[in-house]
N, C-alpha and C. Protein backbone atom coordinates (compact mmCIF):
# COMPACT_ATOMS: atom_id res chain seq x y z
N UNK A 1 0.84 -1.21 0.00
CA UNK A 1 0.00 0.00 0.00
C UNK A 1 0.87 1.25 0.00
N UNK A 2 0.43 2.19 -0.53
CA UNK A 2 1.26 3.73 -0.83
C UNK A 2 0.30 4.88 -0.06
N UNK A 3 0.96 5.73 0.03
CA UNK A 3 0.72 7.13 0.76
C UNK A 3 -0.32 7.26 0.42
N UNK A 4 -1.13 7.23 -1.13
CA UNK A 4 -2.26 7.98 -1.80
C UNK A 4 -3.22 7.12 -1.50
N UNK A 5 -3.07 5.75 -1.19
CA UNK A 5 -4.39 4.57 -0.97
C UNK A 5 -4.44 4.48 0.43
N UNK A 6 -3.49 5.08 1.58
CA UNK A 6 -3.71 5.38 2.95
C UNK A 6 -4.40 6.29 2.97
N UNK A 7 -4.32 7.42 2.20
CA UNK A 7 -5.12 8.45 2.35
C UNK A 7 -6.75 8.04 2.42
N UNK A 8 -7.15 8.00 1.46
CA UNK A 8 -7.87 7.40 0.52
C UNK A 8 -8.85 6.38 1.58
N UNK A 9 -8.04 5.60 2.30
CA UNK A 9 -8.89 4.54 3.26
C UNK A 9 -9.29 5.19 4.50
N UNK A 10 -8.02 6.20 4.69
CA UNK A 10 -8.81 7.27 5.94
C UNK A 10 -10.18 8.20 5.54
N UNK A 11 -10.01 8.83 4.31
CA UNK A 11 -10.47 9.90 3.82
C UNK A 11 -12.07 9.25 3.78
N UNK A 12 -11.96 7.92 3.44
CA UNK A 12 -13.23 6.98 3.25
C UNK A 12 -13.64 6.84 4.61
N UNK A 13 -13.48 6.74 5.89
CA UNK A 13 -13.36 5.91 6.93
C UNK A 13 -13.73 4.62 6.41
N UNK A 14 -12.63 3.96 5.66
CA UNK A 14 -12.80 2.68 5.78
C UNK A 14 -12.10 1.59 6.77
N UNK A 15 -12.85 0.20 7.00
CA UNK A 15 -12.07 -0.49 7.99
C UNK A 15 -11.80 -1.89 6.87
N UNK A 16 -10.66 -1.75 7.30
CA UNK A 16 -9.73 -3.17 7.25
C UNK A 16 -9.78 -4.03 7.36
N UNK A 17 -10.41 -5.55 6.43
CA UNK A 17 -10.34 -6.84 6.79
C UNK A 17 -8.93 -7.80 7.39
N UNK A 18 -9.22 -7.93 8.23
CA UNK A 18 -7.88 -8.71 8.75
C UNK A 18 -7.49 -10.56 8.06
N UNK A 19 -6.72 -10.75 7.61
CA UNK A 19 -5.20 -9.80 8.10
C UNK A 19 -4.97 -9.29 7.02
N UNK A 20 -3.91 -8.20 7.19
CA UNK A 20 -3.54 -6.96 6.16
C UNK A 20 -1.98 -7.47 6.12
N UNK A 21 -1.83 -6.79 4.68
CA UNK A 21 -0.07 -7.03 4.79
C UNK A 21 0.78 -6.01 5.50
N UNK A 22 0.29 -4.74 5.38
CA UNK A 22 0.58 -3.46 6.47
C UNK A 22 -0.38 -2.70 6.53
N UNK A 23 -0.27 -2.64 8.33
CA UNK A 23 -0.96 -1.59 8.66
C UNK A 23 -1.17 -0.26 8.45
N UNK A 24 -2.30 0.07 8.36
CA UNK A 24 -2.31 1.81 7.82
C UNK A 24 -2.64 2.37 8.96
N UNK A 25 -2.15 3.64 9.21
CA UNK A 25 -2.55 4.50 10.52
C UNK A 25 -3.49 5.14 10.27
N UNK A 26 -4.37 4.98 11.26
CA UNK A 26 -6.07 5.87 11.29
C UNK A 26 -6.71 5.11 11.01
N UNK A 27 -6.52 3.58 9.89
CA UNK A 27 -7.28 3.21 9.91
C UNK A 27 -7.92 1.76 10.56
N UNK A 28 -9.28 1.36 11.22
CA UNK A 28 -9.47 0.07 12.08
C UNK A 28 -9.67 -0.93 11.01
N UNK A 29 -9.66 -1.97 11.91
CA UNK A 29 -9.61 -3.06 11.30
C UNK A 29 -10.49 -4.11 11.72
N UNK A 30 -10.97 -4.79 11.25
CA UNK A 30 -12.27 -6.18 11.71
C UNK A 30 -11.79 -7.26 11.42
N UNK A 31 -12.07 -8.53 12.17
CA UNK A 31 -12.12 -9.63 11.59
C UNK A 31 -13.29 -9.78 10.76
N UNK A 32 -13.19 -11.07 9.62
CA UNK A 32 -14.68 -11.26 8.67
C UNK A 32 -15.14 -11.97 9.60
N UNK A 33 -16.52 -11.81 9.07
CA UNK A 33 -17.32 -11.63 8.40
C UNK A 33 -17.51 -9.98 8.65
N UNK A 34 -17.54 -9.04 8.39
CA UNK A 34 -17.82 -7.84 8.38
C UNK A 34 -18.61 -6.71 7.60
N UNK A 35 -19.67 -6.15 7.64
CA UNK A 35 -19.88 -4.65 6.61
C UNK A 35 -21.14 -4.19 7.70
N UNK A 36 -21.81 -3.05 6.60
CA UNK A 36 -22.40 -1.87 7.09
C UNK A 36 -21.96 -1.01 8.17
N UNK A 37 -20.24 -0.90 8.42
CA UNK A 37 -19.50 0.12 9.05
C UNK A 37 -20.08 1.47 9.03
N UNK A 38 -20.57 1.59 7.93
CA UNK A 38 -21.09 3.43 8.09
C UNK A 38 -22.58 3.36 7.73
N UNK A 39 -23.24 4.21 8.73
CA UNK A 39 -24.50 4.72 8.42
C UNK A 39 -24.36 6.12 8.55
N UNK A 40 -25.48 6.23 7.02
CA UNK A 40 -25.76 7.72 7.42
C UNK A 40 -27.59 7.78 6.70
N UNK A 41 -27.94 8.85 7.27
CA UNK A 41 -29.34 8.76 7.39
C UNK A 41 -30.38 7.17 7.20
N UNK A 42 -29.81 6.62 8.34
CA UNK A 42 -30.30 5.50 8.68
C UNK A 42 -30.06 4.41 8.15
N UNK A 43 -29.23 4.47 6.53
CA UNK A 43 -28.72 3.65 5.75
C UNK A 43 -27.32 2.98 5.96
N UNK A 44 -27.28 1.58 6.37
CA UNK A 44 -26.12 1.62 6.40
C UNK A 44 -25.42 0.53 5.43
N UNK A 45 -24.01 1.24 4.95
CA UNK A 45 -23.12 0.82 3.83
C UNK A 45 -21.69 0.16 4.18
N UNK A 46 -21.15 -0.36 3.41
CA UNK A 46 -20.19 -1.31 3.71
C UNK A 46 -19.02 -0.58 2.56
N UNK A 47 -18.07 0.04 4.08
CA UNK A 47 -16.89 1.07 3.33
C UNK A 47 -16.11 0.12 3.54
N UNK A 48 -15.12 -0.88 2.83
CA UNK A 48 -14.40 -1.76 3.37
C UNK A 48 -12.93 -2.07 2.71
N UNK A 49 -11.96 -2.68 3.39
CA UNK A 49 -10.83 -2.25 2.21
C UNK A 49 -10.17 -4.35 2.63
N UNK A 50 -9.51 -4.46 1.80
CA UNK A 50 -9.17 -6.01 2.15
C UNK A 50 -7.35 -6.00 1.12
N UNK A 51 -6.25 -6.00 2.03
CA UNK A 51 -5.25 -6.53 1.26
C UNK A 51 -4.61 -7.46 0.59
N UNK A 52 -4.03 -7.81 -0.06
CA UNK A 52 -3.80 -8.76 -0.77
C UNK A 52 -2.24 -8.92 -1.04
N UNK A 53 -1.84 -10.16 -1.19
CA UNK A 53 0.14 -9.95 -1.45
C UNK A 53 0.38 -10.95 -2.48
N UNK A 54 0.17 -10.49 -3.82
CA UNK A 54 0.38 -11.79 -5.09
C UNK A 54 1.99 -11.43 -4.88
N UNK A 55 2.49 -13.18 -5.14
CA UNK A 55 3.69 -13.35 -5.24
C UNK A 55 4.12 -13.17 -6.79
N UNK A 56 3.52 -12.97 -7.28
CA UNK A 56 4.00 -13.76 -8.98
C UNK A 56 3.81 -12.15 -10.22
N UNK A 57 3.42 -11.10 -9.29
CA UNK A 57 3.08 -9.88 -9.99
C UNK A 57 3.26 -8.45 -9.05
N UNK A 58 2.94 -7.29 -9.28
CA UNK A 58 3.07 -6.28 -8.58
C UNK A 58 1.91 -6.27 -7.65
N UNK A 59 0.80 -6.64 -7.82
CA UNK A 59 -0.27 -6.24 -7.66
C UNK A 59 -1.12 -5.12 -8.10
N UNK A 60 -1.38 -4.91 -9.12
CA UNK A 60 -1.90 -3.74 -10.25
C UNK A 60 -3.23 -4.60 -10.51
N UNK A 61 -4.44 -4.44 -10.57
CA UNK A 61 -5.30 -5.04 -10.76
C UNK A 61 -5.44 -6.58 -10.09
N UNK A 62 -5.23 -7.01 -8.99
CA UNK A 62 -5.15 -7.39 -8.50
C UNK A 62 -6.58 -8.53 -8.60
N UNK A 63 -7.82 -7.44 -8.78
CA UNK A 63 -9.20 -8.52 -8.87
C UNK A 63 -9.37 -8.96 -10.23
N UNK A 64 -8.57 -8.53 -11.36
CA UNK A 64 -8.16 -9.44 -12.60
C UNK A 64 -7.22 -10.75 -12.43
N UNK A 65 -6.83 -10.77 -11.83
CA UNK A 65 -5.53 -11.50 -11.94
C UNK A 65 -5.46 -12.65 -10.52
N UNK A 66 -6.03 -12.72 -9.62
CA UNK A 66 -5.77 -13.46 -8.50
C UNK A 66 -7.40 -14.00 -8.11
N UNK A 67 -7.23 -15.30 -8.17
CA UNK A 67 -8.54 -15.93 -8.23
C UNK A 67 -8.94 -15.93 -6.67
N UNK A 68 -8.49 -16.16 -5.71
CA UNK A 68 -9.06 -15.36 -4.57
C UNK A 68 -9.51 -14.50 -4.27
N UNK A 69 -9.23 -13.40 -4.88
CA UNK A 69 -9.58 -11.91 -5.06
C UNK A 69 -11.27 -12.18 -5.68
N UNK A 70 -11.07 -12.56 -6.61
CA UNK A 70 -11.77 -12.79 -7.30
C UNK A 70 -13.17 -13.09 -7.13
N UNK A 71 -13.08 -14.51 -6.19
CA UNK A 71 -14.05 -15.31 -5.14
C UNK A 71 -14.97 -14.36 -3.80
N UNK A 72 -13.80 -13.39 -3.33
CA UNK A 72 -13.44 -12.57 -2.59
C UNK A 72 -14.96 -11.37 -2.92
N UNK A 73 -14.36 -10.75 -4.18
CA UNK A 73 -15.36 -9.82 -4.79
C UNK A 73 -16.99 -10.49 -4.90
N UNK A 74 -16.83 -11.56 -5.48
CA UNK A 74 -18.30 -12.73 -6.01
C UNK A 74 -18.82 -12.97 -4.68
N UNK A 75 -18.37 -12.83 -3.38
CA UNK A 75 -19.18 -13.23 -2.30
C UNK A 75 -19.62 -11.63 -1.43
N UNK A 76 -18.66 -10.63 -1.83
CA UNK A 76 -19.18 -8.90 -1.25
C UNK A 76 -20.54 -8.99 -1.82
N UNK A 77 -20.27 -9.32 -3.30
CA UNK A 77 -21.65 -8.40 -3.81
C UNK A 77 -22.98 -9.51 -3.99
N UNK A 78 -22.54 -10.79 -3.64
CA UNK A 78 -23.38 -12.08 -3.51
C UNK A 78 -24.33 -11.21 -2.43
N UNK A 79 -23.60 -11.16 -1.05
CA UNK A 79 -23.76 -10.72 0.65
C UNK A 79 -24.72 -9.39 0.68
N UNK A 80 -24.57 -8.78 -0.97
CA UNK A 80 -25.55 -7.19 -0.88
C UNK A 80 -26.83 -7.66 -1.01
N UNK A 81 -26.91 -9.04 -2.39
CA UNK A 81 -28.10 -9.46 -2.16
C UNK A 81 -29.05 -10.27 -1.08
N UNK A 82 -28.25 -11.09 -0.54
CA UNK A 82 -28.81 -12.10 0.31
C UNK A 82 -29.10 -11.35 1.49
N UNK A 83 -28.36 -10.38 2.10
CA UNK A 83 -28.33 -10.03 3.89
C UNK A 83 -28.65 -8.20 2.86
N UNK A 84 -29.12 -7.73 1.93
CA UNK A 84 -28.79 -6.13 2.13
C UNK A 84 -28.01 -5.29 1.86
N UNK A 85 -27.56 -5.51 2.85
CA UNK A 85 -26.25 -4.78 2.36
C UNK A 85 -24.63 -5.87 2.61
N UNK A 86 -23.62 -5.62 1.60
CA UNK A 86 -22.64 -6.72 1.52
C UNK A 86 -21.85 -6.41 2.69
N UNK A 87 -21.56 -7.66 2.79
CA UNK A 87 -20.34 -8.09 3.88
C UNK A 87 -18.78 -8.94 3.45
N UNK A 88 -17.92 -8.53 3.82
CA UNK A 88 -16.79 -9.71 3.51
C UNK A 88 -16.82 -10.44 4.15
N UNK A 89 -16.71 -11.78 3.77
CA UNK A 89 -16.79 -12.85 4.56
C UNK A 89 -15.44 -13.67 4.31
C-alpha cells in the first residue's frame, strides 16, 4: 500500500479486513465476516478495504488476476443481495 491509498482509506473511513499485509494508521480493522461500518441517514453501507500480497506480480489489478480476489469480490456483492447490504466474509 502507498501514501495515496492510505489516504484514501482514511479519507473513506474505511475499515480493514484482517489480516492486512501493512498496517495503515487511522485506519481500524475487523475480523470477517464484516460490513455496514457506516451509516448515514439511517442507511447503512459497507466502506471496506481487504489486502492482498500476489507473489507472482506487482499487484496492479489485483481482482483481474488473483482468483481469490476474485471469489473474494463474487461473495461482497453475492452478501448485498442475500443479507442487504454486503459483507466480507
Amino acid at each position: 500500500p502507498n501514501s495515496g491509498l492510505d489516504a484514501m482509506a482514511r479519507a473513506l473511513r474505511a475499515t480493514y479486513i484482517l489480516p492486512f499485509v501493512a498496517e495503515i494508521d487511522g485506519v481500524p480493522t475487523a475480523a470477517a465476516p464484516f460490513g455496514g461500518n457506516i451509516v448515514h441517514d439511517m442507511v447503512s453501507y459497507s466502506v471496506l478495504g481487504r489486502q492482498y500480497s500476489p507473489t507472482d506480480y506487482d499487484g496492479h489489478f489485483v481482482v483481474f488476476q488473483n482468483a481469490q480476489t476474485q471469489a473474494d469480490v463474487a461473495s461482497f456483492l453475492g452478501t448485498a443481495v442475500t443479507l442487504g447490504v454486503p459483507e466480507v466474509r
